[in-house]
C-alpha atoms as a PDB file:
ATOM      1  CA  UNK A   1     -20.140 -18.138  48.879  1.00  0.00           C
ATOM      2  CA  UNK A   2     -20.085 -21.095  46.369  1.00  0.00           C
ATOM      3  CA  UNK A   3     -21.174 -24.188  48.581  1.00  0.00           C
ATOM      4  CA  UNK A   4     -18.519 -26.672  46.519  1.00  0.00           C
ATOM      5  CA  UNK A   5     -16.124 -26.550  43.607  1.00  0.00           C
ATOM      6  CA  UNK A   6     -18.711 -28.087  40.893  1.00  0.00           C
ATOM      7  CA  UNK A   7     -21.340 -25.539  41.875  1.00  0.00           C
ATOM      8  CA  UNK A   8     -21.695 -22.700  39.132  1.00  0.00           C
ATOM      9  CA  UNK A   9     -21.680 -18.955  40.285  1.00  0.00           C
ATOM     10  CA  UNK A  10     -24.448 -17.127  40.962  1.00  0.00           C
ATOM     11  CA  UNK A  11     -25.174 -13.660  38.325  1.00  0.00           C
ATOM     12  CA  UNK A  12     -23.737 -11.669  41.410  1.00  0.00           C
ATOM     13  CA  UNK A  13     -20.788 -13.577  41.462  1.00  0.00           C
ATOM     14  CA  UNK A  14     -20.415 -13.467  37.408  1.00  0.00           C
ATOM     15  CA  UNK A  15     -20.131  -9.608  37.854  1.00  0.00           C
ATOM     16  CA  UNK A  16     -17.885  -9.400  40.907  1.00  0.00           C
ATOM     17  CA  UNK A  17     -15.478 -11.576  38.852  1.00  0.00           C
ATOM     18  CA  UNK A  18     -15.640  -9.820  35.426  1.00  0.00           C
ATOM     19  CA  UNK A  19     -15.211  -6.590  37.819  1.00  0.00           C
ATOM     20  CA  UNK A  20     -12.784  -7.902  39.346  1.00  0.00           C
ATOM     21  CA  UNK A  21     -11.172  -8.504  35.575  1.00  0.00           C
ATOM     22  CA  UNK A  22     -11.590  -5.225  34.341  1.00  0.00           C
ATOM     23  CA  UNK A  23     -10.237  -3.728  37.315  1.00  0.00           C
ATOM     24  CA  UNK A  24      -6.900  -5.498  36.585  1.00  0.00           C
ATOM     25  CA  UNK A  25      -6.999  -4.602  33.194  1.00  0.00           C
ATOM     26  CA  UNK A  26      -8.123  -0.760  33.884  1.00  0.00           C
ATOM     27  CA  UNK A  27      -4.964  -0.898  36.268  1.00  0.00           C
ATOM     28  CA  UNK A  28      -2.327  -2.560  33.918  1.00  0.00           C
ATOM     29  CA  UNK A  29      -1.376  -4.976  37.022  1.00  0.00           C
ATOM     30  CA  UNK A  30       0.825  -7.260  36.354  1.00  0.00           C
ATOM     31  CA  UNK A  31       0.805 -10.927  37.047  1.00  0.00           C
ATOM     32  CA  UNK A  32       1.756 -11.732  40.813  1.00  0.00           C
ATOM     33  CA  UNK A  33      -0.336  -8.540  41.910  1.00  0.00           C
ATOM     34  CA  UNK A  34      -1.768 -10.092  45.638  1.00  0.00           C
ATOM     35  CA  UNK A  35      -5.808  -9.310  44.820  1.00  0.00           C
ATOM     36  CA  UNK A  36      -6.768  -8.857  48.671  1.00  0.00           C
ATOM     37  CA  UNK A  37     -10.734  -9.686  49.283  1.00  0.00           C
ATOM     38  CA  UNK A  38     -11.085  -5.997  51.523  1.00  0.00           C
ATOM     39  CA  UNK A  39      -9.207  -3.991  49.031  1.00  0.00           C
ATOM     40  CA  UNK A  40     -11.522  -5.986  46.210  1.00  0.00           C
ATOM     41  CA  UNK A  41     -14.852  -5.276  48.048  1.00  0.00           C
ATOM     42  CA  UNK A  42     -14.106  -1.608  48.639  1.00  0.00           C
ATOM     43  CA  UNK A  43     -13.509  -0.781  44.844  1.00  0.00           C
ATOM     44  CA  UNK A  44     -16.177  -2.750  43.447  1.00  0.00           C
ATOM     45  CA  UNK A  45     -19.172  -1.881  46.175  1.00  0.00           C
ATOM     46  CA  UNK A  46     -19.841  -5.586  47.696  1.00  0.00           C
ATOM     47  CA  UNK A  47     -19.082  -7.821  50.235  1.00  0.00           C
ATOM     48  CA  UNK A  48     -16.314  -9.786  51.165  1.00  0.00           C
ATOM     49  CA  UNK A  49     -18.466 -13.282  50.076  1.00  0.00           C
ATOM     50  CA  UNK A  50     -18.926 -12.566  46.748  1.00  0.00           C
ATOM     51  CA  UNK A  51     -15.993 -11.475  46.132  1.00  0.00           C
ATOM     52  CA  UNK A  52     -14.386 -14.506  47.792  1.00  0.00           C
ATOM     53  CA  UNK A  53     -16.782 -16.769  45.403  1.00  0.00           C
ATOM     54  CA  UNK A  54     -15.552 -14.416  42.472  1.00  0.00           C
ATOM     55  CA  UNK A  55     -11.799 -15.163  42.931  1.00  0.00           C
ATOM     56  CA  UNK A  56     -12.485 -19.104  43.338  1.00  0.00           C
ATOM     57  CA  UNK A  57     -14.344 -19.231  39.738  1.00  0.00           C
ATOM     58  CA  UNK A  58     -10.965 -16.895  38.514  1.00  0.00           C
ATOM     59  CA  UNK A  59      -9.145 -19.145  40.186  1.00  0.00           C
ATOM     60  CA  UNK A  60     -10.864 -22.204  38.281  1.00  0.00           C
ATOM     61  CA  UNK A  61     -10.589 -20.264  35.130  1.00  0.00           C
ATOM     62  CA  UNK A  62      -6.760 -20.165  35.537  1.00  0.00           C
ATOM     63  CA  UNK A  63      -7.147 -16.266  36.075  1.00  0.00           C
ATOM     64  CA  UNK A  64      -5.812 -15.938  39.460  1.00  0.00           C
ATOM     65  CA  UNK A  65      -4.272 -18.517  41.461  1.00  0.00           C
ATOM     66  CA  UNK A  66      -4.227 -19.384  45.218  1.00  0.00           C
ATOM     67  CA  UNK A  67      -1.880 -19.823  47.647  1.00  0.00           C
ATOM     68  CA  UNK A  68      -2.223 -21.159  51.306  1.00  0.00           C
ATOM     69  CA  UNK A  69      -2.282 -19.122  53.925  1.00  0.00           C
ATOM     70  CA  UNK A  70      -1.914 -16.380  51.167  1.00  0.00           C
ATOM     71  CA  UNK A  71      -4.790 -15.690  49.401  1.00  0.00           C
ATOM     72  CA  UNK A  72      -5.100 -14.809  45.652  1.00  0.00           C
ATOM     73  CA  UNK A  73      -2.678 -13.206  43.222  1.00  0.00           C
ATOM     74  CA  UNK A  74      -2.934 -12.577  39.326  1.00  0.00           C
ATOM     75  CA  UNK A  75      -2.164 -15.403  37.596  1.00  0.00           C
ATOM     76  CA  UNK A  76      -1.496 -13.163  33.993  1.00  0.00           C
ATOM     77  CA  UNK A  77      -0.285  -9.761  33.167  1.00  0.00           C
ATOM     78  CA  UNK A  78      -3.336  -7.195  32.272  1.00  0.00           C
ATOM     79  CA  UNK A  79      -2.364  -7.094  28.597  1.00  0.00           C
ATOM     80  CA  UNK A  80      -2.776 -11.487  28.898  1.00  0.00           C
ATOM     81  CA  UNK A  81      -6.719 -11.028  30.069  1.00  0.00           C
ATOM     82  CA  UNK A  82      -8.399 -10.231  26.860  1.00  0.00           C
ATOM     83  CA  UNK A  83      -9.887 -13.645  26.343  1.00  0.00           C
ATOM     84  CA  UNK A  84     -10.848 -14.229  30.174  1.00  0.00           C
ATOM     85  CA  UNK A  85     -12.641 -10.548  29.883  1.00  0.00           C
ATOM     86  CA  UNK A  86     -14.279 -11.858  26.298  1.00  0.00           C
ATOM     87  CA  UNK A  87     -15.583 -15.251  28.458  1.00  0.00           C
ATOM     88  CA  UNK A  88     -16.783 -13.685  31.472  1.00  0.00           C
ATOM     89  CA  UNK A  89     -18.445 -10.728  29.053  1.00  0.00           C
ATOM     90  CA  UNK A  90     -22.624 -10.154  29.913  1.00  0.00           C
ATOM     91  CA  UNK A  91     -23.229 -11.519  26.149  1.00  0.00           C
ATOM     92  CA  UNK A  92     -26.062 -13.790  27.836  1.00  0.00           C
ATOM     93  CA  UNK A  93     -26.710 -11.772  30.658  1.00  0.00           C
ATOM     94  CA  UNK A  94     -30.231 -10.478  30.118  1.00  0.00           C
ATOM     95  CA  UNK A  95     -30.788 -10.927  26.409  1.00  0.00           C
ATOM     96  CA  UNK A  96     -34.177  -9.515  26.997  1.00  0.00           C
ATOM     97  CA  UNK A  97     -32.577  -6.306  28.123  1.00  0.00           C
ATOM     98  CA  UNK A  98     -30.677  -5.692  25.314  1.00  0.00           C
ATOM     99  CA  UNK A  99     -33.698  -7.018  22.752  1.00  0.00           C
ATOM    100  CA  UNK A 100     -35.467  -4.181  24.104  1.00  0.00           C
ATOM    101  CA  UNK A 101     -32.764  -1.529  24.838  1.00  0.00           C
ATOM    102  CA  UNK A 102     -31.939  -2.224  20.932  1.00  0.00           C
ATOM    103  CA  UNK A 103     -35.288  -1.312  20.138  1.00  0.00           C
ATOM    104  CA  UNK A 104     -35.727   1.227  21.937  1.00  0.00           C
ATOM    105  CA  UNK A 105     -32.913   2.202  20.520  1.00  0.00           C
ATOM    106  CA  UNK A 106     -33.750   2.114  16.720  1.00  0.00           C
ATOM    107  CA  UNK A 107     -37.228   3.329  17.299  1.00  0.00           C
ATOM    108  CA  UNK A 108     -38.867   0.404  17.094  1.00  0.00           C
ATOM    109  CA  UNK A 109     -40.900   0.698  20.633  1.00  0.00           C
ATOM    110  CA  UNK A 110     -43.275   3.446  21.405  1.00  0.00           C
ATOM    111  CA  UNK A 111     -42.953   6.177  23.940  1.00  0.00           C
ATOM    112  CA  UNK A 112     -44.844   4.389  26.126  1.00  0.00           C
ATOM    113  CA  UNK A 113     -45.417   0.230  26.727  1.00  0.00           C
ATOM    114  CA  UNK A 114     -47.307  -2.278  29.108  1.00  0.00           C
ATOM    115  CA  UNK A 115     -45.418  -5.033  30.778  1.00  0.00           C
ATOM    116  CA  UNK A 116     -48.390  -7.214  28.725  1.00  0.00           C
ATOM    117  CA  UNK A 117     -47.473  -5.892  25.726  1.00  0.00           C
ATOM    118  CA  UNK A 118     -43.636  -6.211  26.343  1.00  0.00           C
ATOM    119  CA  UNK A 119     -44.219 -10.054  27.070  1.00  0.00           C
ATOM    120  CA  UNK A 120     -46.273 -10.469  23.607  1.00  0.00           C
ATOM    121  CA  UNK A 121     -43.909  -8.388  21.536  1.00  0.00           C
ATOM    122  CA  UNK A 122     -40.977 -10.719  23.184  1.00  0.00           C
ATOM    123  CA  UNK A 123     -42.109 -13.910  24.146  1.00  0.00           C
ATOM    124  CA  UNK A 124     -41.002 -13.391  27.132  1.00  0.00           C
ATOM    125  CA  UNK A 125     -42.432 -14.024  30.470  1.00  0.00           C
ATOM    126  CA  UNK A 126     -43.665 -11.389  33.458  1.00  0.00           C
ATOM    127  CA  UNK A 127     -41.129 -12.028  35.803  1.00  0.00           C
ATOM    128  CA  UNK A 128     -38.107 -11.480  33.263  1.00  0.00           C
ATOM    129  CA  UNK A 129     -40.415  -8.211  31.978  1.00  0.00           C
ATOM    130  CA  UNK A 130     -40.732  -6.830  35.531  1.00  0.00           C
ATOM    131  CA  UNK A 131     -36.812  -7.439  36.021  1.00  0.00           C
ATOM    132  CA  UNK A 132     -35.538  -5.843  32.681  1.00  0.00           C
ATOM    133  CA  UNK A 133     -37.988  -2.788  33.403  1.00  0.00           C
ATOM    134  CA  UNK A 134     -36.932  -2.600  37.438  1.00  0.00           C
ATOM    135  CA  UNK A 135     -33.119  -2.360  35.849  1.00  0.00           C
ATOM    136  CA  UNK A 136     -34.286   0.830  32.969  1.00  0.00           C
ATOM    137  CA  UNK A 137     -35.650   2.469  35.977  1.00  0.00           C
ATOM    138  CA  UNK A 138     -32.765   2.265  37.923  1.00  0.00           C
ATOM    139  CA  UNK A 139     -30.578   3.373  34.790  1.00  0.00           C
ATOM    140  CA  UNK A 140     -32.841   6.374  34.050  1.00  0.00           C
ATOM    141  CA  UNK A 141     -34.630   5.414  30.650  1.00  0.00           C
ATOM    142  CA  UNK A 142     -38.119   4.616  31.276  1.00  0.00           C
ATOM    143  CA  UNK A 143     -40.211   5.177  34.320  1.00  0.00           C
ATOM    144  CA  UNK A 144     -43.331   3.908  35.570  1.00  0.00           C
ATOM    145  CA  UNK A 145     -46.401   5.886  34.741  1.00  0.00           C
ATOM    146  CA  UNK A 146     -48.820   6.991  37.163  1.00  0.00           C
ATOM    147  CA  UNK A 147     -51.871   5.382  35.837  1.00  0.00           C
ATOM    148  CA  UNK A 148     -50.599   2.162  34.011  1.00  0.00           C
ATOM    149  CA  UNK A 149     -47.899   0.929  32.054  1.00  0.00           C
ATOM    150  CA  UNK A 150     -44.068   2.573  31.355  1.00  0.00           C
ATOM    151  CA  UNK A 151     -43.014   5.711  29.616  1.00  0.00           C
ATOM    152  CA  UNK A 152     -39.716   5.642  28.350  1.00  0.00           C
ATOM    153  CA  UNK A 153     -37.465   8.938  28.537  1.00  0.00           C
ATOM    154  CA  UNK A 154     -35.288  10.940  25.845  1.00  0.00           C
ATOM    155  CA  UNK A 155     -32.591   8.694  24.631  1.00  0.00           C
ATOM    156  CA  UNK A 156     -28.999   9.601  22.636  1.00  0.00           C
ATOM    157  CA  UNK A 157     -30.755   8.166  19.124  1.00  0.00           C
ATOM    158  CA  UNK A 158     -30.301   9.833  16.535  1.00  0.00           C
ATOM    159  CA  UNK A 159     -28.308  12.664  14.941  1.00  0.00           C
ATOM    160  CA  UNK A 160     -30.343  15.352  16.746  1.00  0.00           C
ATOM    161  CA  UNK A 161     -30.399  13.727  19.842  1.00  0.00           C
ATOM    162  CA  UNK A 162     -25.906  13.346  19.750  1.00  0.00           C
ATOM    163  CA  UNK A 163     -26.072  17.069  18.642  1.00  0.00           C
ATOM    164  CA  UNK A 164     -28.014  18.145  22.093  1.00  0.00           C
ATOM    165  CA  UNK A 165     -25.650  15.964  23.803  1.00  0.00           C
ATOM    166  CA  UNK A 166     -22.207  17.251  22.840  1.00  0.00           C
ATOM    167  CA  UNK A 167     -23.548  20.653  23.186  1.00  0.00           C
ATOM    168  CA  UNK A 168     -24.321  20.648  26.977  1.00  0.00           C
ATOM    169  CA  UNK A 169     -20.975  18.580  27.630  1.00  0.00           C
ATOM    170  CA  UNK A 170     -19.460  21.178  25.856  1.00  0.00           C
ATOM    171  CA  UNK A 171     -20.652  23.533  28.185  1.00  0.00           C
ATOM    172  CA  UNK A 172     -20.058  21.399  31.056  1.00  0.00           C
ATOM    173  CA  UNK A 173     -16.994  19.748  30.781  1.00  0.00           C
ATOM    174  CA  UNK A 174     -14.662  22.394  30.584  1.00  0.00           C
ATOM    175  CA  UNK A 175     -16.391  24.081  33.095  1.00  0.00           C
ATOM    176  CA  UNK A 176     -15.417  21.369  35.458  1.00  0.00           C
ATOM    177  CA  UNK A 177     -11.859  21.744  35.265  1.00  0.00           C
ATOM    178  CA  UNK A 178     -11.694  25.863  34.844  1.00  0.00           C
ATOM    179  CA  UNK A 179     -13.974  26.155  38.294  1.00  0.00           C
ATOM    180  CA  UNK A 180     -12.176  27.301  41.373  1.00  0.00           C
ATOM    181  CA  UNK A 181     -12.548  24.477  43.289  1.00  0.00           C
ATOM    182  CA  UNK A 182     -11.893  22.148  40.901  1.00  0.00           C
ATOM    183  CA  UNK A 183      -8.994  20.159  42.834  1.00  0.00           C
ATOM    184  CA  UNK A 184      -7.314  16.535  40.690  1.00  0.00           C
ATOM    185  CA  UNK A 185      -6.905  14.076  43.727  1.00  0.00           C
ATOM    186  CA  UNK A 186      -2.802  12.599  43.463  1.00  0.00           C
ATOM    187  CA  UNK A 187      -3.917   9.010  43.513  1.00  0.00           C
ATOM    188  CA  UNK A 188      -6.814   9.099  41.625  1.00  0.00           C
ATOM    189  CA  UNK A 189      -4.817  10.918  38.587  1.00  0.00           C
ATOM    190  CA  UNK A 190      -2.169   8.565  38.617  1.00  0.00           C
ATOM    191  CA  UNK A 191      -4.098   5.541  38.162  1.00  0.00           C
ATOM    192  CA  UNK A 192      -6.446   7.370  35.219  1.00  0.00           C
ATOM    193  CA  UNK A 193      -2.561   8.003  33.647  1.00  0.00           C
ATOM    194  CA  UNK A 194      -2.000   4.553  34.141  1.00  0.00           C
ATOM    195  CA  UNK A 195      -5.341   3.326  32.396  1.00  0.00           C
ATOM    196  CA  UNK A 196      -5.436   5.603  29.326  1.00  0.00           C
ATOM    197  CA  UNK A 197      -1.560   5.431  29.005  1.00  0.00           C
ATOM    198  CA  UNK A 198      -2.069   1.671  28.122  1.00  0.00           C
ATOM    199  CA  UNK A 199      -5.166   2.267  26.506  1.00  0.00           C
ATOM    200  CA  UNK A 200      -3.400   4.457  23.595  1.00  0.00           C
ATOM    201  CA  UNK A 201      -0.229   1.825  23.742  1.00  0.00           C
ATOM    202  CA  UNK A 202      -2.709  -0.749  22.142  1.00  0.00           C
ATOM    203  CA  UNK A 203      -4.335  -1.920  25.327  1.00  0.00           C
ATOM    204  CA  UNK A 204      -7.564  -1.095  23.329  1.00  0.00           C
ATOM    205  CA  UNK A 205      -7.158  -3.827  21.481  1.00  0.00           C
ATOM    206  CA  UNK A 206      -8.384  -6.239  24.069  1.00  0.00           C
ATOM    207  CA  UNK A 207     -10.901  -4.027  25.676  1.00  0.00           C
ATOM    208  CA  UNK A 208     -14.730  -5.152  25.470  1.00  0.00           C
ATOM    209  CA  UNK A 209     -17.018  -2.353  24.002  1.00  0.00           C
ATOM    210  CA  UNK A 210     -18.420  -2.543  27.674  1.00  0.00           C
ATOM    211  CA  UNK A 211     -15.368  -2.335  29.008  1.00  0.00           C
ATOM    212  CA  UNK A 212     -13.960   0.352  26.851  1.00  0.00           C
ATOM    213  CA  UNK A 213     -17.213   2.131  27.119  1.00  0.00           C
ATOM    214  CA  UNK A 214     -16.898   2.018  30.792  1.00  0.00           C
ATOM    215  CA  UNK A 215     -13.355   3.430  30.946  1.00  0.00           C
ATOM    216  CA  UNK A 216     -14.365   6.149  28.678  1.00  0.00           C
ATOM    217  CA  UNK A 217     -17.214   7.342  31.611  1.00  0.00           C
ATOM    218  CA  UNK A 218     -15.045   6.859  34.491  1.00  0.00           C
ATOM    219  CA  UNK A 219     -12.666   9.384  33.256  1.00  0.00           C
ATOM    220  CA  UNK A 220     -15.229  11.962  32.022  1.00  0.00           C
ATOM    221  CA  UNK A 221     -17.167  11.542  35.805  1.00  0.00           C
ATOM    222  CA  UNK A 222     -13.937  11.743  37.668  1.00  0.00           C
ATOM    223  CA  UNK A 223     -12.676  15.328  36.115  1.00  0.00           C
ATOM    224  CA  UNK A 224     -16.432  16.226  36.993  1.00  0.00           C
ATOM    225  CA  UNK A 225     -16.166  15.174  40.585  1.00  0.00           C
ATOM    226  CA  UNK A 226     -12.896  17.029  40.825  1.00  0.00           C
ATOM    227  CA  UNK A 227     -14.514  20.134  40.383  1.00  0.00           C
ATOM    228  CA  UNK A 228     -15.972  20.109  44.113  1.00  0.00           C
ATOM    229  CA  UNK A 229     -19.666  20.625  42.169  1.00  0.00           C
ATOM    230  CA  UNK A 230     -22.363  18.154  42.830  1.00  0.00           C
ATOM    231  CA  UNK A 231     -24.948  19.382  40.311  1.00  0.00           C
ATOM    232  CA  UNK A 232     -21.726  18.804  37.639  1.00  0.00           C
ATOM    233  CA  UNK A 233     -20.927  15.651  38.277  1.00  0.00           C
ATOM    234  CA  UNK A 234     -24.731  14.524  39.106  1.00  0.00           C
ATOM    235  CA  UNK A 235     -25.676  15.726  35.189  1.00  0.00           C
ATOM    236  CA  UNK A 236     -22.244  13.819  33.595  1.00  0.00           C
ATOM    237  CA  UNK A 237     -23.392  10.460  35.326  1.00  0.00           C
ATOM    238  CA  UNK A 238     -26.484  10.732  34.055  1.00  0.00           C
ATOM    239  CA  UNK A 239     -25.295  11.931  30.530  1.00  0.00           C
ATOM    240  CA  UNK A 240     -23.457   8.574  30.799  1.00  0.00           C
ATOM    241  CA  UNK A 241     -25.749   6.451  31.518  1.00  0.00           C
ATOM    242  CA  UNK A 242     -28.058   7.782  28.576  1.00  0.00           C
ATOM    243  CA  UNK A 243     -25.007   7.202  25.745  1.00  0.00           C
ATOM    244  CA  UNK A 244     -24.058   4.105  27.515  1.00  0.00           C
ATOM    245  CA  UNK A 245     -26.771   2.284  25.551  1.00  0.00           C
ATOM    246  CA  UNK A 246     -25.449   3.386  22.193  1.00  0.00           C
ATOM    247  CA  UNK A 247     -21.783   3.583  23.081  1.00  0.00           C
ATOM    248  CA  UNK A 248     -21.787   0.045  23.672  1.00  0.00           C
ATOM    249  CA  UNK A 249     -23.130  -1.061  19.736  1.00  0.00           C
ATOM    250  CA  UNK A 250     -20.699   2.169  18.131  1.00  0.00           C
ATOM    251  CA  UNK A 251     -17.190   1.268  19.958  1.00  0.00           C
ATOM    252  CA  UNK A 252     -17.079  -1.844  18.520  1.00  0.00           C
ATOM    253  CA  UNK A 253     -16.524  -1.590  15.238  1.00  0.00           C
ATOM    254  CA  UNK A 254     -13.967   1.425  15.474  1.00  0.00           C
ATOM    255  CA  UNK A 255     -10.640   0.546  17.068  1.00  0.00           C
ATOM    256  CA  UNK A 256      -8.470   3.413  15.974  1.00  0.00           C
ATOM    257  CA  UNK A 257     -10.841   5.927  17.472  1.00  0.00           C
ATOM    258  CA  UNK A 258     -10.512   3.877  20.622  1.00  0.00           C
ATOM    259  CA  UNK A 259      -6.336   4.445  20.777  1.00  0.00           C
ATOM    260  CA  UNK A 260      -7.100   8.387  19.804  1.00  0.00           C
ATOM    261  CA  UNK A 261      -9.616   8.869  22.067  1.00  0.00           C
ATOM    262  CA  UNK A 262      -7.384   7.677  25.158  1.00  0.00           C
ATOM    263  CA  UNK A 263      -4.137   9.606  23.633  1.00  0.00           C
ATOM    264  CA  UNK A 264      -6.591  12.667  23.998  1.00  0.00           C
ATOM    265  CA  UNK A 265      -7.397  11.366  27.276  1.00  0.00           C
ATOM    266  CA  UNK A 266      -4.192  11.521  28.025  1.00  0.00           C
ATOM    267  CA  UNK A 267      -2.690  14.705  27.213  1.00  0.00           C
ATOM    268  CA  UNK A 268      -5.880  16.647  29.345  1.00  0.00           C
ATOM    269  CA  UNK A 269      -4.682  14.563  32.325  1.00  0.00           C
ATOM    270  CA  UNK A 270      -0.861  15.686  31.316  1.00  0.00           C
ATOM    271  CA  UNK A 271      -2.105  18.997  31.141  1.00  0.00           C
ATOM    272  CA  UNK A 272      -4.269  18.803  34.851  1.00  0.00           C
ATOM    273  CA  UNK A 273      -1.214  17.554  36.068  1.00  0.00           C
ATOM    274  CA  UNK A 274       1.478  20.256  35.543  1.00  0.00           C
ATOM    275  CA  UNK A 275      -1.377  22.454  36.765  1.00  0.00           C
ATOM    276  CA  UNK A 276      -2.150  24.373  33.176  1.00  0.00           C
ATOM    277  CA  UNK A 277      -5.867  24.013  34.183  1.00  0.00           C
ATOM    278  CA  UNK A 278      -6.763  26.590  30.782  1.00  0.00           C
ATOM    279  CA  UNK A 279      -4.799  24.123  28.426  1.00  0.00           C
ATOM    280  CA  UNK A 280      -6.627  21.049  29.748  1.00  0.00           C
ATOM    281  CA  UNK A 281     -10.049  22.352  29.386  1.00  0.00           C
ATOM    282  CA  UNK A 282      -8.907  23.771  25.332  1.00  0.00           C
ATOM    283  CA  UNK A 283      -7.573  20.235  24.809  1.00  0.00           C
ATOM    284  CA  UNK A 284     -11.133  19.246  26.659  1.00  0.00           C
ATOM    285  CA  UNK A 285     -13.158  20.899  24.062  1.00  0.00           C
ATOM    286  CA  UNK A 286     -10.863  20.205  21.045  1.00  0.00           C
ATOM    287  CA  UNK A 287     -11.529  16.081  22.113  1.00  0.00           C
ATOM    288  CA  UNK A 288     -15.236  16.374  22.413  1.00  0.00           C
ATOM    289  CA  UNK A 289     -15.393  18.535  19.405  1.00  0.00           C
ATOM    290  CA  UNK A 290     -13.604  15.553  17.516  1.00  0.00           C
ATOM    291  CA  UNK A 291     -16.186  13.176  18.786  1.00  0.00           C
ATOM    292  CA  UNK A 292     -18.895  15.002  18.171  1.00  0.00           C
ATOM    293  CA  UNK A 293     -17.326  15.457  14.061  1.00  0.00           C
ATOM    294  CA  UNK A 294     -17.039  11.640  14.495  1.00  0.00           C
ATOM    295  CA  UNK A 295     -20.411  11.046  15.490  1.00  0.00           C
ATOM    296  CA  UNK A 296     -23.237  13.495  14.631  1.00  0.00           C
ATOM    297  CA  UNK A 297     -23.260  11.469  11.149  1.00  0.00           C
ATOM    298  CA  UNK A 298     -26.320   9.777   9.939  1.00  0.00           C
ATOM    299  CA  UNK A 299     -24.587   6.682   8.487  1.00  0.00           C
ATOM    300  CA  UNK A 300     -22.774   6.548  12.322  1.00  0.00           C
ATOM    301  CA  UNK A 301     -26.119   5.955  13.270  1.00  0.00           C
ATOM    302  CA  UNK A 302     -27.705   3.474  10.211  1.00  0.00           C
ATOM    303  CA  UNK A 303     -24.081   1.650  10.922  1.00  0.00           C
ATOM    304  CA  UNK A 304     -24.416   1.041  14.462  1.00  0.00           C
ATOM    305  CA  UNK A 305     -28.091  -0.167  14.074  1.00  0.00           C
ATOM    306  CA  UNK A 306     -27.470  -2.616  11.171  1.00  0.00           C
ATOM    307  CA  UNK A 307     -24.575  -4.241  13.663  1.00  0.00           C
ATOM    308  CA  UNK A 308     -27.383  -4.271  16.628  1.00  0.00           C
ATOM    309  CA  UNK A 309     -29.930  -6.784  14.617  1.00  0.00           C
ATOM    310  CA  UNK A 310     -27.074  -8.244  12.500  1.00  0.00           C
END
């Protein structure tokens, strides 16, 4: 917990409050929603201190406010939280991560690298190395090698690489929703409505590419957890976290796509909830097909790179 009002927040508390901001804007809430500290700490995965620290820098920010004896409550509508979202955004967070995810990336970094090497090639020192590399691991790009050094595994890179990709979520996907146990939970649809609903409405327009790119997983993992099938949702969340990396540059740049990608979203979720399980998983394929028209183009891939070092 922050020791005194002048003290800045700690990286943990950063991303418990720009969770805490996407949450509300994920949710459409509107201003006066009570943000309680349990109900906080359950949805984002943390503990009640940092989350308490996190709402006293919103509160500073003019985000939330607080009342005595209260607690916190929105201090703006979800559709007013674009420019909070833009200052709390990761843009400094790690710029040796994304120096090296970009080049990874772009092919610019071999299969495998040293952590001495990685410190030359970035002027960076061991400690920041080590921490960068102990974060790929964790998100499933590179592992350590046996002997010495890092190997870095298949990325979605190039044209080939989205191709493979859209093919096995092809596959997948559909099969989520058409499997006999697949079972929507109430709650859980209602709030994806909710999200993608004001997505299409032009809530895009104020979304982060890490935001939007985030959004965009959550609803793809959630109709795989429906379907009662470990292995299926295991493979989508780490399909996301490989196109993650290049979903973040691409989104960007393309804010139409953005508002048709969530009207797709939409109708599936329409289509789960009257029950038509066969017309969501057709719709399913027709909106990955789309994509995959959209994006298994060389100059997608020469665009998003030139915006990367640009």
């Amino acid at each position: 917990m922050l020791k005194s009002a002048n003290e800045p927040p700690t990286a943990l508390q950063l991303r418990v409050a720009r969770e805490i901001v996407a949450l509300a804007r994920r949710e459409n809430w509107p201003a006066g929603r009570h943000l309680t500290k349990l109900m906080l700490a359950k949805t984002i995965g943390t503990s009640h201190n940092p989350v308490e620290a996190a709402l006293a820098h919103l509160a500073r920010m003019g985000i939330v406010r607080h009342e005595m004896d209260r607690g916190y409550f929105l201090a703006r509508s979800a559709e007013h939280l674009g420019a909070g979202a833009r200052k709390l955004a990761p843009s400094g967070d790690d710029p040796l991560y994304r120096k090296i995810a970009d080049a990874r990336l772009d092919h610019r970094l071999p299969d495998t690298v040293t952590e001495t090497g990685l410190i030359r090639r970035f002027a960076a020192t061991r400690s920041a190395v080590r921490k960068v590399l102990a974060r790929i691991q964790q998100e499933g790009w590179a592992e350590r090698r046996a002997g010495h050094g890092w190997a870095f595994l298949p990325l979605i890179d190039s044209v080939a690489a989205y191709e493979d990709n859209y093919e096995i979520r092809r596959v997948i996907e559909p099969a989520c929703i058409l499997g006999s146990r697949f079972a929507p939970d109430p709650a859980e649809l209602a709030a994806l409505k909710r999200q993608q609903a004001f997505m299409a409405g032009g809530g895009y327009g104020e979304m982060t590419p890490v935001e939007w790119a985030d959004i965009n997983a959550r609803f793809h993992e959630t109709l795989a957890r429906w379907s009662g099938n470990r292995f299926m949702l295991q493979t989508m969340r780490r399909i996301n976290q490989l196109r993650k990396l290049v979903e973040y540059r691409a989104v960007s740049g393309n804010p139409a796509a953005r508002a048709r990608q969530a009207a797709e979203h939409l109708r599936i979720l329409e289509a789960i909830e009257r029950g038509n399980h066969k017309a969501a998983a057709r719709l399913l394929c027709k909106h990955l097909d789309g994509a995959r028209l959209q994006k298994v183009q060389p100059d997608h891939f020469a665009a998003t790179a030139k915006k990367s070092r640009s």
